[in-house]
Protein backbone atom coordinates (compact mmCIF):
# COMPACT_ATOMS: atom_id res chain seq x y z
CA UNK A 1 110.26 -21.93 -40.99
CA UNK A 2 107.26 -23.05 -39.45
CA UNK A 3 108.48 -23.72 -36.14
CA UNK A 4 110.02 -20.16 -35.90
CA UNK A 5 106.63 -18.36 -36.90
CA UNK A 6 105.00 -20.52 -33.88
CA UNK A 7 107.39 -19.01 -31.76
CA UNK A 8 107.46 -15.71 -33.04
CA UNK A 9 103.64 -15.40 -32.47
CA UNK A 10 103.02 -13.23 -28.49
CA UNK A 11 101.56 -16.43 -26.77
CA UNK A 12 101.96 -15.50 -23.63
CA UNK A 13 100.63 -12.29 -23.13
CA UNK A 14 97.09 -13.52 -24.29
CA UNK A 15 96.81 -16.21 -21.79
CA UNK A 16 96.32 -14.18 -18.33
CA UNK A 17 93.02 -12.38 -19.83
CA UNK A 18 91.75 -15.92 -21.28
CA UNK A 19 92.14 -16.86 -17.94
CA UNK A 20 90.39 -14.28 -16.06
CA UNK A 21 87.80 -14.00 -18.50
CA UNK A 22 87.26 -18.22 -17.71
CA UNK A 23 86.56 -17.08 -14.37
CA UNK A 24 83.10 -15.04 -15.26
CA UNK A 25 82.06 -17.62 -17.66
CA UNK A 26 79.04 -20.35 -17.39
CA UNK A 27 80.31 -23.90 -16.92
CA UNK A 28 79.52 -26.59 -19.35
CA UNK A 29 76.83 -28.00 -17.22
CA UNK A 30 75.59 -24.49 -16.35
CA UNK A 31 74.63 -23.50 -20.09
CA UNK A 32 74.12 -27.20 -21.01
CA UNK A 33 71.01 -26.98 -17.95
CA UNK A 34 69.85 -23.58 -19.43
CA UNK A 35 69.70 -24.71 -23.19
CA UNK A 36 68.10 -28.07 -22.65
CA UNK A 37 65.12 -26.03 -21.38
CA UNK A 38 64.21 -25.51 -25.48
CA UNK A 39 63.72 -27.04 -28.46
CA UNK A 40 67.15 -26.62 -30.14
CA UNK A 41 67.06 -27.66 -33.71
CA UNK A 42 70.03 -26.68 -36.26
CA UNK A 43 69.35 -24.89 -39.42
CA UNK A 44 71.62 -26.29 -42.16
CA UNK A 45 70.77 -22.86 -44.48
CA UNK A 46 71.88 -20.63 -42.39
CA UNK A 47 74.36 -22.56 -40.21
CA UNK A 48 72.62 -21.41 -37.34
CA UNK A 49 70.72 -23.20 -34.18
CA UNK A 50 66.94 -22.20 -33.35
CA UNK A 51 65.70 -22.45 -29.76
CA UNK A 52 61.82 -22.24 -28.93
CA UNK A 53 60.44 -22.70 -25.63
CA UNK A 54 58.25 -26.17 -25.65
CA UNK A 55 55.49 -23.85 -23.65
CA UNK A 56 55.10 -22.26 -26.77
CA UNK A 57 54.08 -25.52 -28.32
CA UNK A 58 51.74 -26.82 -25.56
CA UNK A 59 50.24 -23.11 -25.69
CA UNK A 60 49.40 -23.31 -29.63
CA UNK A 61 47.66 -26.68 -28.90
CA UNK A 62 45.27 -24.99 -26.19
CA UNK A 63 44.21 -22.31 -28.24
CA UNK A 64 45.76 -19.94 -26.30
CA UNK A 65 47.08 -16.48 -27.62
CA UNK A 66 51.04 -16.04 -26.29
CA UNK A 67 54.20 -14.15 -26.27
CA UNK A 68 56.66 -16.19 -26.67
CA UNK A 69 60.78 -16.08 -26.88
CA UNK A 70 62.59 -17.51 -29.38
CA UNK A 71 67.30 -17.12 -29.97
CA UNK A 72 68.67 -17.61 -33.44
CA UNK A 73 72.07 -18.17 -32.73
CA UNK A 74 75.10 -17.70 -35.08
CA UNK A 75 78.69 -17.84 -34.81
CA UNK A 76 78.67 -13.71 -35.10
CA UNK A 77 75.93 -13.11 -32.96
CA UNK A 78 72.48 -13.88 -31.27
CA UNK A 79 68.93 -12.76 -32.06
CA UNK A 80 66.70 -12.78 -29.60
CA UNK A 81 62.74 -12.53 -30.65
CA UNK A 82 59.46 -12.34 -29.28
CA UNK A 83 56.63 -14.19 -31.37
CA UNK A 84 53.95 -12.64 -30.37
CA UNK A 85 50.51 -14.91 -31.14
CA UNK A 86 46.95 -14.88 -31.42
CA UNK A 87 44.73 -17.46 -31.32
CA UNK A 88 41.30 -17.68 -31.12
CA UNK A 89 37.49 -18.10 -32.32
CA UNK A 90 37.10 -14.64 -33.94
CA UNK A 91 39.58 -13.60 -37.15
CA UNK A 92 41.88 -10.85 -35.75
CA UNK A 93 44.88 -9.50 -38.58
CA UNK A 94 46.89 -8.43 -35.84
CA UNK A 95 47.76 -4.19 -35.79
CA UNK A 96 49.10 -3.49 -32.86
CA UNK A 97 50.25 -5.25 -29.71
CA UNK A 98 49.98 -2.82 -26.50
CA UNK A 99 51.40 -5.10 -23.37
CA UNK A 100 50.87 -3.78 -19.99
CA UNK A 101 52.94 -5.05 -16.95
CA UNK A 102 51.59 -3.07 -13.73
CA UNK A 103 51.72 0.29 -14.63
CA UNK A 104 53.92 0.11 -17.89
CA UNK A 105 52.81 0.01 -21.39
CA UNK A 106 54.55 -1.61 -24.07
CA UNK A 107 53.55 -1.13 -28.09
CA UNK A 108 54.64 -3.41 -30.73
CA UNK A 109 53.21 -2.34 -34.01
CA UNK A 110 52.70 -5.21 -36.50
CA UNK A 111 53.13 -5.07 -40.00
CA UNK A 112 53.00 -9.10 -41.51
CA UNK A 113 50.10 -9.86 -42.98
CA UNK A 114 50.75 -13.95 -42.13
CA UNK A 115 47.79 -15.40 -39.99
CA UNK A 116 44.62 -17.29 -41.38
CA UNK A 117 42.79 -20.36 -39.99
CA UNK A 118 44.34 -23.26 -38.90
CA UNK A 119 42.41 -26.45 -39.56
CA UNK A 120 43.68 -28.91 -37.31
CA UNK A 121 43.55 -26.23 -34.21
CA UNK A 122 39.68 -25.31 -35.77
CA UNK A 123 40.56 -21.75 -34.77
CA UNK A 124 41.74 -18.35 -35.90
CA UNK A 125 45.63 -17.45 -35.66
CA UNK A 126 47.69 -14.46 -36.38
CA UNK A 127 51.40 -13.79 -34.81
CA UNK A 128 53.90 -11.59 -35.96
CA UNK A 129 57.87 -12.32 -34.69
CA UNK A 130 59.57 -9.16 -33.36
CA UNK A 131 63.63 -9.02 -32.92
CA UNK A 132 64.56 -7.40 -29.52
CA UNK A 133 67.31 -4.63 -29.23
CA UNK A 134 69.31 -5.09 -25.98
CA UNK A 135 67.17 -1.95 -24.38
CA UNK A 136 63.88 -4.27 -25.44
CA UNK A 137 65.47 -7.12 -24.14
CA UNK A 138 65.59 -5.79 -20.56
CA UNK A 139 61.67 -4.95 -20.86
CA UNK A 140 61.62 -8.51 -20.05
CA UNK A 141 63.06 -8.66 -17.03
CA UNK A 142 60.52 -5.66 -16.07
CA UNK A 143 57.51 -8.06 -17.16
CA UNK A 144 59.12 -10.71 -15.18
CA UNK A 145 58.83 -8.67 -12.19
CA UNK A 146 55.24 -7.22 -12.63
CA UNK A 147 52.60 -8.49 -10.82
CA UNK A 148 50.74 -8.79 -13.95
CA UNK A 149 51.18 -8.93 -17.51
CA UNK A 150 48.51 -8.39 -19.93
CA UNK A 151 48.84 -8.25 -23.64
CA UNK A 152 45.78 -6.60 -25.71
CA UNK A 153 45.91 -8.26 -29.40
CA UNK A 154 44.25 -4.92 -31.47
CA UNK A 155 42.89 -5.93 -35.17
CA UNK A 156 42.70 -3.99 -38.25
CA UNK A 157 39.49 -4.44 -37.83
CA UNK A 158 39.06 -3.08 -34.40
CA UNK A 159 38.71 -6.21 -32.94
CA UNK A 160 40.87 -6.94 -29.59
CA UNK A 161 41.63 -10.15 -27.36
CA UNK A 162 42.94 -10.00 -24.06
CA UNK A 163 45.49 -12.74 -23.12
CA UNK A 164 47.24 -12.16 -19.23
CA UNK A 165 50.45 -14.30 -19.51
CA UNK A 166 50.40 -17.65 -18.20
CA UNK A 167 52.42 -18.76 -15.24
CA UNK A 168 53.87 -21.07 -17.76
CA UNK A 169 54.17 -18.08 -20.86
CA UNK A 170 56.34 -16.08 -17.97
CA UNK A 171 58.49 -18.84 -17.20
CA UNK A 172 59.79 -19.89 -20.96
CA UNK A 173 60.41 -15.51 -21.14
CA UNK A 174 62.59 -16.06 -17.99
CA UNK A 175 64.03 -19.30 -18.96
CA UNK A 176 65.29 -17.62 -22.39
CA UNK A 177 66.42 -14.03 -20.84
CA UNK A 178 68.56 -16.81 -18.03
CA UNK A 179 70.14 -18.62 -21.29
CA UNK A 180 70.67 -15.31 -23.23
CA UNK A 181 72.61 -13.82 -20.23
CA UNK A 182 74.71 -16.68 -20.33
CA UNK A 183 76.02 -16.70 -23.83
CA UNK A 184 76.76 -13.10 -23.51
CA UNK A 185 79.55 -14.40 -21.25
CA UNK A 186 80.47 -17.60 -22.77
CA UNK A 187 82.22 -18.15 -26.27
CA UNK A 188 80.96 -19.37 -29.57
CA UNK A 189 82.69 -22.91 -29.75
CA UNK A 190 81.51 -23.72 -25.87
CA UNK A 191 77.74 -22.51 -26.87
CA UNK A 192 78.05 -24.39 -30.28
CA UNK A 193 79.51 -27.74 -28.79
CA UNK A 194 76.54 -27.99 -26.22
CA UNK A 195 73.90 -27.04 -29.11
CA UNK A 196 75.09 -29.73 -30.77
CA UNK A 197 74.72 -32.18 -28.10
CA UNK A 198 70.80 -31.07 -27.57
CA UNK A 199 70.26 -30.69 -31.34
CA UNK A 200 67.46 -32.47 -32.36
């Protein structure tokens, strides 16, 4: 009775909202020139695909504190977090993480103890990796817009480091909030098959 069941099942109705939903979503090449922008890498574990911005990378190898973006992607969902780093030439355990972009202050409050030094770098590090709520999510598009954005890296200690974000620290933030705003509107197998393709 198989052929019955097939033709038993409502079909039709479904297809006109596939079809208008088509309409709002990214093309192939559209997400496939948004994703290739990161490091994609597929985590057998978890079944999942990580994607880090290569600024984040090149900024580790200068030394240089940073606030970087970084998607988890799974079949039920996306999580989209901020690894916020220090790196320097004095120890800092990082406390608290007060970002200010023009006249708007931001707090993240860290509670990892993870950071140490880092012998090949011959420097100091700390970082502590924050996952974004959608309201936290559109901060980002308010630091995108500032003039300036300066993060203030306060110790347990007391200590503190100023880092201003980087032309190139801003971009891999935009380049991330552009590729998160596309899977929102795009489905699971279309974002998995083009993962795939860029996995490394």
């Amino acid at each position: 009775g198989g052929m019955a069941a097939a033709a038993a099942a409502p079909a039709l109705p479904a297809a006109p909202a596939a079809a208008e939903t088509t309409n709002a979503s990214p093309s192939d090449a559209e997400l496939k020139a948004a994703f290739s922008k990161f490091t994609v890498t597929y985590d057998e574990e978890t079944g999942g695909w990580d994607l880090s911005s290569p600024q984040e990378q090149a900024s580790m190898a200068k030394k240089s504190c940073g606030l970087y973006p970084y998607m988890f992607v799974q079949d039920d969902g996306i999580a989209f977090n901020m690894i916020l780093t220090y790196a320097g030439s004095k120890k800092l355990d990082i406390k608290t993480v007060n970002v200010t972009a023009d006249d708007n202050m931001y707090t993240f409050t860290c509670d990892e103890e993870y950071g140490g030094y880092d012998q090949d770098l011959g420097c100091w590090f700390d970082l502590e990796l924050f996952q974004l709520s959608d309201d936290e999510i559109s901060w980002l598009s308010e630091w995108l817009n500032a003039k300036s954005v300066t993060a203030v890296f306060v110790g347990r200690n007391g200590t503190t480091q100023s880092y201003a974000l980087t032309k190139e620290n801003r971009t891999a933030i935009q380049e991330m909030v552009t590729a998160y705003n596309l899977m929102l509107s795009s489905t699971v197998e279309q974002c998995d098959s083009i993962l795939t393709s860029l996995a490394k």
